[in-house]
N, C-alpha and C. Protein backbone atom coordinates (compact mmCIF):
# COMPACT_ATOMS: atom_id res chain seq x y z
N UNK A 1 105.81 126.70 87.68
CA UNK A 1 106.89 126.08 88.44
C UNK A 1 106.63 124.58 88.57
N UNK A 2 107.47 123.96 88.53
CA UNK A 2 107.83 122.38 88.41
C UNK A 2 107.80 121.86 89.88
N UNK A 3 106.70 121.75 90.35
CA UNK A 3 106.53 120.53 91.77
C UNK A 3 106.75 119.69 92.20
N UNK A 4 107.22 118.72 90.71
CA UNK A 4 107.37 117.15 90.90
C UNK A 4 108.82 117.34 91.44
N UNK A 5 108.47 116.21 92.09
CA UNK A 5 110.46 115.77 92.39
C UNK A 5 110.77 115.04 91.15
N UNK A 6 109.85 114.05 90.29
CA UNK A 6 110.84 113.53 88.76
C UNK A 6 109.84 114.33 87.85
N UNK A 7 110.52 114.82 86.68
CA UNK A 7 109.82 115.64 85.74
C UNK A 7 108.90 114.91 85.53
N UNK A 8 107.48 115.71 85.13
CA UNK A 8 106.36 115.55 85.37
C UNK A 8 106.20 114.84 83.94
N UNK A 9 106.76 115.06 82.92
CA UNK A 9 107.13 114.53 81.44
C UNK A 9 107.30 113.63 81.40
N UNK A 10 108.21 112.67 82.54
CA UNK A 10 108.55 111.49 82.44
C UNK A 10 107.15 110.43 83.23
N UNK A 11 106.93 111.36 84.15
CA UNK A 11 105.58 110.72 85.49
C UNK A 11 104.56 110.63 84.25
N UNK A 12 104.48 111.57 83.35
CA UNK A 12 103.21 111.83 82.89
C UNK A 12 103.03 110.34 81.64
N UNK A 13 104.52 110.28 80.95
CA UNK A 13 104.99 109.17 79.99
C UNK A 13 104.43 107.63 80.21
N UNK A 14 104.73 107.66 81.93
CA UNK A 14 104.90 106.47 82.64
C UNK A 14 103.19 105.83 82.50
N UNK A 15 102.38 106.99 83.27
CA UNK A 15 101.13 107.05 83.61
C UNK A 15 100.33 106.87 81.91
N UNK A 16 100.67 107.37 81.06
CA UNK A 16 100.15 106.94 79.49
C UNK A 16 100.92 105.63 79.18
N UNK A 17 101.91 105.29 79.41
CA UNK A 17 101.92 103.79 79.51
C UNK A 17 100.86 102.60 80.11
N UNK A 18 100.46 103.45 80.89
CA UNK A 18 99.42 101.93 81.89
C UNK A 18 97.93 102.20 81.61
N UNK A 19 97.97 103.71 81.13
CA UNK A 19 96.46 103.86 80.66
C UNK A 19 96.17 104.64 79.11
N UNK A 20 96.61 104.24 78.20
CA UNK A 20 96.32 105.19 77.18
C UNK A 20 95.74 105.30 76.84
N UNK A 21 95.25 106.48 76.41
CA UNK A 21 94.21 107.18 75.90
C UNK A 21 93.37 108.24 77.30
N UNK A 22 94.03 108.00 78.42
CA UNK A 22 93.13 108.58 79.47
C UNK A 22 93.11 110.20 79.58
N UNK A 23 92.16 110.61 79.48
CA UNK A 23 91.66 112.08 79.53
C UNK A 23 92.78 112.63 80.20
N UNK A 24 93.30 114.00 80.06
CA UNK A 24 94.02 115.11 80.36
C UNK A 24 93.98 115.35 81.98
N UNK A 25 92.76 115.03 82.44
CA UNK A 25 92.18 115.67 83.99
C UNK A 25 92.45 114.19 84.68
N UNK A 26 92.40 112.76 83.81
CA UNK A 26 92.59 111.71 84.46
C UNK A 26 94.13 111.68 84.76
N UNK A 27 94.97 111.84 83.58
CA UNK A 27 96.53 111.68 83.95
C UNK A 27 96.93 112.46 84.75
N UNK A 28 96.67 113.52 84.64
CA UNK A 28 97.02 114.58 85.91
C UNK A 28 97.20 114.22 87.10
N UNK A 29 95.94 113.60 87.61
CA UNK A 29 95.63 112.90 88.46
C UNK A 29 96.35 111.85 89.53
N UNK A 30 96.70 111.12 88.10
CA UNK A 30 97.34 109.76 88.07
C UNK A 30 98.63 110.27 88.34
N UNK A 31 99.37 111.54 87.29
CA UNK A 31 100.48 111.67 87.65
C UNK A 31 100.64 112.07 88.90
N UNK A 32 100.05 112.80 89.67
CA UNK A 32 100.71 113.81 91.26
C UNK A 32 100.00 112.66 92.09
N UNK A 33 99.29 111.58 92.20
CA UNK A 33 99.27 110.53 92.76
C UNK A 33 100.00 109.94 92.79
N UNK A 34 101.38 109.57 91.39
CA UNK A 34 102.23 109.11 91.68
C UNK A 34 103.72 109.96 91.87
N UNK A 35 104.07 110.84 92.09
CA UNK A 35 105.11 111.46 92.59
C UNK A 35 104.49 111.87 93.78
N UNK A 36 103.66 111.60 94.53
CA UNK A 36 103.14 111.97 96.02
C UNK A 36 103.62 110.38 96.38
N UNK A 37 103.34 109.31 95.87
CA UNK A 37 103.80 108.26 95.78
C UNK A 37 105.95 108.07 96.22
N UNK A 38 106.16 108.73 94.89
CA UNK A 38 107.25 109.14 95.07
C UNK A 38 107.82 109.55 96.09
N UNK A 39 106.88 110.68 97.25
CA UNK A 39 107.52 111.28 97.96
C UNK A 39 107.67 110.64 99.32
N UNK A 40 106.56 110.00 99.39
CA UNK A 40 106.31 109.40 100.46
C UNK A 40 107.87 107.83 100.70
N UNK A 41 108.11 107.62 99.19
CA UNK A 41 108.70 106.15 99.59
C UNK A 41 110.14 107.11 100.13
N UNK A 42 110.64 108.24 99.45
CA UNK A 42 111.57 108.59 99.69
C UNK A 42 111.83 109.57 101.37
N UNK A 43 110.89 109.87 101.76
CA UNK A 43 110.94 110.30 103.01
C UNK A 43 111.16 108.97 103.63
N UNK A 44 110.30 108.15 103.98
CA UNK A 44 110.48 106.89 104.44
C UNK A 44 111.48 106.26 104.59
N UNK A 45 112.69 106.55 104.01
CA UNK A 45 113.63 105.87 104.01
C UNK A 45 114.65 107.44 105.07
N UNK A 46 114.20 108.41 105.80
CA UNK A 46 115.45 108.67 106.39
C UNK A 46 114.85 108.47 107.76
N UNK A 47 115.90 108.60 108.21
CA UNK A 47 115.89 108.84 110.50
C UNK A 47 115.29 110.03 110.25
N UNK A 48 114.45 110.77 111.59
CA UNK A 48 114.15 111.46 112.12
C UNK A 48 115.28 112.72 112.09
N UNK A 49 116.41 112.35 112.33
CA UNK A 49 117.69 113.06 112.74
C UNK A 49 117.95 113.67 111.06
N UNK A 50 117.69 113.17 110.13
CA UNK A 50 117.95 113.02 108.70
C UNK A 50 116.59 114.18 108.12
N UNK A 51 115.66 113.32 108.70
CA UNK A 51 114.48 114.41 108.09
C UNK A 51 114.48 116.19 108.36
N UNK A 52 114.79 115.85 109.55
CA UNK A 52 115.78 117.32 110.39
C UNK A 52 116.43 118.32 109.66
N UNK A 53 117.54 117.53 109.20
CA UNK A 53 118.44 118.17 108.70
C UNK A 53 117.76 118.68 107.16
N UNK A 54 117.54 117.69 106.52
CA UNK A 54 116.63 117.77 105.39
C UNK A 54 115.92 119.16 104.85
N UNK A 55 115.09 119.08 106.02
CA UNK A 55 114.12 120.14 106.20
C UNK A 55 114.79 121.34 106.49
N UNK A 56 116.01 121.74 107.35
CA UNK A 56 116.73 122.55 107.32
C UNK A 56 117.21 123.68 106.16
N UNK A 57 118.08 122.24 105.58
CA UNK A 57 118.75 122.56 104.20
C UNK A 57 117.47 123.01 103.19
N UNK A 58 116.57 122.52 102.78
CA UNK A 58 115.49 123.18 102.11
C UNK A 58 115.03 124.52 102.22
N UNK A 59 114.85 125.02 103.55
CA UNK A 59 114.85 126.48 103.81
C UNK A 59 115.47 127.27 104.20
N UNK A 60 117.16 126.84 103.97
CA UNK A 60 118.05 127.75 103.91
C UNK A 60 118.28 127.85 102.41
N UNK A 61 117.82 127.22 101.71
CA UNK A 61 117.99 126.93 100.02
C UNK A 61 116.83 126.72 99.29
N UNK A 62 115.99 127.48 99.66
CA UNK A 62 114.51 127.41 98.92
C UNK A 62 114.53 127.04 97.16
N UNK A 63 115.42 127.81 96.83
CA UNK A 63 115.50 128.43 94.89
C UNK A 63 116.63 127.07 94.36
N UNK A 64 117.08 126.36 95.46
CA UNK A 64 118.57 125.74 94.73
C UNK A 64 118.14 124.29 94.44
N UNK A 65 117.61 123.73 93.42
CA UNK A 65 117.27 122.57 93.16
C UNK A 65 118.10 121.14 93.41
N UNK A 66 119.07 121.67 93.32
CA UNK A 66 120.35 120.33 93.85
C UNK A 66 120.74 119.76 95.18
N UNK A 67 119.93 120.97 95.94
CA UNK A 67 120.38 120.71 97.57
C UNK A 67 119.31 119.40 97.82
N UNK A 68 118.47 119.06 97.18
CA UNK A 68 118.08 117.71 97.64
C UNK A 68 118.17 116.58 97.64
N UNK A 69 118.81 116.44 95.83
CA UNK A 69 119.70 115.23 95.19
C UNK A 69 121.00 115.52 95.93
N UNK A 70 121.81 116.09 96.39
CA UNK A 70 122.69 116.89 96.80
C UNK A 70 123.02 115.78 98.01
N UNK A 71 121.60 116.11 98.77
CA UNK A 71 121.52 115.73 100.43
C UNK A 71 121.70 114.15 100.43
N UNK A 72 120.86 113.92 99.39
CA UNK A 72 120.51 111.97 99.57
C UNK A 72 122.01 111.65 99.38
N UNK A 73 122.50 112.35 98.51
CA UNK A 73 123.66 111.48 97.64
C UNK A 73 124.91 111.45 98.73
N UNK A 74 124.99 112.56 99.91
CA UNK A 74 125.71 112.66 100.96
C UNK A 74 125.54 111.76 101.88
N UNK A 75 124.14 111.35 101.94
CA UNK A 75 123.67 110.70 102.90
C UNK A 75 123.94 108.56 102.58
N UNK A 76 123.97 108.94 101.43
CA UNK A 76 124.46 107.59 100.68
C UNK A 76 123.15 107.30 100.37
N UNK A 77 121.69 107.51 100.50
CA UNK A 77 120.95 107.32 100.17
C UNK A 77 120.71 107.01 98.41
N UNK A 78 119.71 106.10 97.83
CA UNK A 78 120.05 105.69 96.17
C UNK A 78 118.38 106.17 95.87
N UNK A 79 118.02 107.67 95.61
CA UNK A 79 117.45 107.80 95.07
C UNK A 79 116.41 107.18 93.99
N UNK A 80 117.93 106.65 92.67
CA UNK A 80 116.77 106.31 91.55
C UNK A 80 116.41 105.02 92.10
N UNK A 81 116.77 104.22 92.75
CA UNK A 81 116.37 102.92 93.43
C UNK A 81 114.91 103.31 93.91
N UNK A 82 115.34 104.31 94.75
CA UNK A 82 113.73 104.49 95.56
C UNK A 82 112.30 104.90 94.63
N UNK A 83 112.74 105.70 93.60
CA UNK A 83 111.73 106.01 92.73
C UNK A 83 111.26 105.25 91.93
N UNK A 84 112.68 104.53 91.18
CA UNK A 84 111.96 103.09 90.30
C UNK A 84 111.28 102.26 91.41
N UNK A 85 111.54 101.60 92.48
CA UNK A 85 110.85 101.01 93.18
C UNK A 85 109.36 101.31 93.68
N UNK A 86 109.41 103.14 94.02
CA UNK A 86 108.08 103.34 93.87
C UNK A 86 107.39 103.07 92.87
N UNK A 87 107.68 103.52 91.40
CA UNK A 87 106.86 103.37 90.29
C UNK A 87 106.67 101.74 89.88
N UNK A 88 107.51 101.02 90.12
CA UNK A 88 106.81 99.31 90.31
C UNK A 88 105.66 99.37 91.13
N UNK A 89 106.18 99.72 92.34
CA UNK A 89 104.43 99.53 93.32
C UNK A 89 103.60 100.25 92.40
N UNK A 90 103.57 101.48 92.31
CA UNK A 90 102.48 102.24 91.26
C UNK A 90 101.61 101.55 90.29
N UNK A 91 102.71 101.00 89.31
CA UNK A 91 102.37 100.08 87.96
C UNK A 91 101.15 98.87 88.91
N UNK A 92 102.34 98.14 89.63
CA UNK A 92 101.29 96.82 90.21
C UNK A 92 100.37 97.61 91.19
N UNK A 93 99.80 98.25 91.83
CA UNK A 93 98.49 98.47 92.18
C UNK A 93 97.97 99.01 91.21
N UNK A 94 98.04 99.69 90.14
CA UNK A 94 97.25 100.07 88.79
C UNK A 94 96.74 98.64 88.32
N UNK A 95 98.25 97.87 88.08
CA UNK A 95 97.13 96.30 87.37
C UNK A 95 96.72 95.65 88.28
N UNK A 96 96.29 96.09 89.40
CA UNK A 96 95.30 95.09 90.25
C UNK A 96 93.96 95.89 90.53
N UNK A 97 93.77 97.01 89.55
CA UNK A 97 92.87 97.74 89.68
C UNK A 97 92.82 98.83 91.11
N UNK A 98 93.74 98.98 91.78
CA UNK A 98 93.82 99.97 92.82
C UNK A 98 93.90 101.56 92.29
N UNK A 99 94.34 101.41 90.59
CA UNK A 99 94.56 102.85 90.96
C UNK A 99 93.77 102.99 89.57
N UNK A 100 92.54 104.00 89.62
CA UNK A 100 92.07 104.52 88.06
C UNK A 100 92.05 105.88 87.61
């Protein structure tokens, strides 16, 4: 089962971009460091009142993958904004040596 919130194909693409050649157990790594990354910028951006509801809708809809793109997109929230923006921070603390 698929954990990531962005396919792990694309996280994984991103992460062999900034380090290639890095061992199997290193990208791994690198990748769920950065969709934990991911998750964090995108929680961050709702109210309390929002996270609520959020959390709601998730466990009345465990199996339904859309109820979360679903939620932001109701909420007016801009997703791919938030993720490309995470993966810039990602990239620049990688080239400042923060992330190996």
């Amino acid at each position: 089962m698929n954990t990531y919130l962005v396919d792990e194909a694309v996280l994984g693409d991103f992460v062999e971009t900034l380090s290639p050649g890095v061992s199997a157990d290193v990208k791994k790594k690198m990748t769920e460091k950065l969709d934990h990354q991911i998750l964090k910028a995108i929680l961050a951006e709702l109210t309390p009142e929002q996270g609520g509801k959020l959390n709601k809708l998730l466990k009345e809809n465990p199996d339904d993958p859309d109820v979360f793109e679903g939620f932001f997109k109701e909420q007016g929230i801009d997703l791919e904004k938030i993720v490309a923006n995470a993966m810039i921070e990602f990239k620049n603390d990688f080239e400042k040596g923060g992330e190996k």
